[in-house]
C-alpha atoms as a PDB file:
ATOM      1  CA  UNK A   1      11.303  12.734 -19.764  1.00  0.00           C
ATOM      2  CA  UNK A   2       8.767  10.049 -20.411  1.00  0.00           C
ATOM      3  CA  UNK A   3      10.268   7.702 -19.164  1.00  0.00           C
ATOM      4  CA  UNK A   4      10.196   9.401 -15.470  1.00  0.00           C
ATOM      5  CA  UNK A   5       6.273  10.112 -16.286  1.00  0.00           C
ATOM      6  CA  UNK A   6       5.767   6.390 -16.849  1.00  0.00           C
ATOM      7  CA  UNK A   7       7.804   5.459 -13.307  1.00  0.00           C
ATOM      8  CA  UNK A   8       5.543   8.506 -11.412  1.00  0.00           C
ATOM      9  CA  UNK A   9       2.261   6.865 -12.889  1.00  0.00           C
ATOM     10  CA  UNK A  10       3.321   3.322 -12.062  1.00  0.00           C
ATOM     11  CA  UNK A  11       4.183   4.550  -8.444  1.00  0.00           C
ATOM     12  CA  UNK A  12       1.296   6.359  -7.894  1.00  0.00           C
ATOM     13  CA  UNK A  13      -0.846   3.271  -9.560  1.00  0.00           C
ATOM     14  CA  UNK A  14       0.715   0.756  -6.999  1.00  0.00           C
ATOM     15  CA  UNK A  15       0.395   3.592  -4.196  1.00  0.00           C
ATOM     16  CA  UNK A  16      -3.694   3.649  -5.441  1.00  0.00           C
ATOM     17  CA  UNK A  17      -3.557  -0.381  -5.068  1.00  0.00           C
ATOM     18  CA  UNK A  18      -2.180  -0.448  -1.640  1.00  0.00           C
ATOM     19  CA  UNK A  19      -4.315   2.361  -0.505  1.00  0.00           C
ATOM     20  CA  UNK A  20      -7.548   0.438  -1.704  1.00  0.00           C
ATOM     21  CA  UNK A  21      -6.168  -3.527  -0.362  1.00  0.00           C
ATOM     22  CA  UNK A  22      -5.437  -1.786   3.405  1.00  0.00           C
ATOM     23  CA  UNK A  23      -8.676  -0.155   3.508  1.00  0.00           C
ATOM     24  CA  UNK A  24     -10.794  -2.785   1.813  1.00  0.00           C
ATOM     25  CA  UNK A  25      -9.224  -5.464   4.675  1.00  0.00           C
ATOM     26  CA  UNK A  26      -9.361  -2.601   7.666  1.00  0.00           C
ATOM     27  CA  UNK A  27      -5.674  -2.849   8.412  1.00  0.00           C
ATOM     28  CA  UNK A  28      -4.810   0.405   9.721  1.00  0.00           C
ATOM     29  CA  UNK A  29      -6.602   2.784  11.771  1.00  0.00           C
ATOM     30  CA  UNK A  30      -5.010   5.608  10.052  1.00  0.00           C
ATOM     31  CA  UNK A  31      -6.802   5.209   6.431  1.00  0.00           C
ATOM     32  CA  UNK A  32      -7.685   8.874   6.324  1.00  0.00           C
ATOM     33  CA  UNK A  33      -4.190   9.253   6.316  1.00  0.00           C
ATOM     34  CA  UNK A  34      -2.978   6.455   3.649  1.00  0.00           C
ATOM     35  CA  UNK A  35      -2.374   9.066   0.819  1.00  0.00           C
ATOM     36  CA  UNK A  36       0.517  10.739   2.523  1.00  0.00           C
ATOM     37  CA  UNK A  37       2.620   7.797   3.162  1.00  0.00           C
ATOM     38  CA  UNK A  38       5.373   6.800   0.680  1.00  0.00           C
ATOM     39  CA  UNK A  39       5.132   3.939  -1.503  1.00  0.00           C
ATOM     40  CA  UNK A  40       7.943   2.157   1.166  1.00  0.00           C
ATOM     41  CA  UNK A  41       5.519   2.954   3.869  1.00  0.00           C
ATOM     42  CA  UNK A  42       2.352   1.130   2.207  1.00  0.00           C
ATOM     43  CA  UNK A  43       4.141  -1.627   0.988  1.00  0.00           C
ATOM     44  CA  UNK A  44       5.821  -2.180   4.096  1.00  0.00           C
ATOM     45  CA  UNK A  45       2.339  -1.875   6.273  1.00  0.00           C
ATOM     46  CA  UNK A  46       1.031  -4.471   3.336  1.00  0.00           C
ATOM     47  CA  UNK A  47       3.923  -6.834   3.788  1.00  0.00           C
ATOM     48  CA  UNK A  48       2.696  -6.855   7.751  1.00  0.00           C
ATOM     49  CA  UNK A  49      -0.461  -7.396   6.964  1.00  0.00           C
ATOM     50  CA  UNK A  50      -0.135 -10.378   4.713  1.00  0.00           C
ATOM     51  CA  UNK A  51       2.438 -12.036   7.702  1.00  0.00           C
ATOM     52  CA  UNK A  52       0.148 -11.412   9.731  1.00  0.00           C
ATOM     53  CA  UNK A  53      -2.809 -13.208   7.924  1.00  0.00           C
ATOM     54  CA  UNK A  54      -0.391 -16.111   7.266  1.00  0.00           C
ATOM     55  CA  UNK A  55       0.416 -16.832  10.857  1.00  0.00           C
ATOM     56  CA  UNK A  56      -3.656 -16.549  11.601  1.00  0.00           C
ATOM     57  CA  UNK A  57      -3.923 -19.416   9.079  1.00  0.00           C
ATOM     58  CA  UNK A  58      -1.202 -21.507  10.691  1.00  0.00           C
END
């Protein structure tokens, strides 16, 4: 049992990190709307957003 306690905090601590990076650099229009996504869903949007910002740098 604590063991599934300490995987639901460290989900919902990467979910708060993802939520904060993609707001902090403006990446989605949907921000109100960041705390219902899934953990796939942010990290996916993230993983876009740093390609992005890699082919803007060359």
């Amino acid at each position: 049992m604590n063991r599934i306690n300490l995987l639901r905090r460290a989900v919902e601590n990467r979910k708060q990190y993802l939520i904060r990076e993609l707001r902090k650099n403006f990446v989605t229009k949907e921000s109100d709307q960041l705390n219902e996504w899934t953990l796939s869903d942010l990290e996916n949007e993230w993983k876009n957003y740093k390609k992005r910002c890699e082919e803007e740098i060359g």
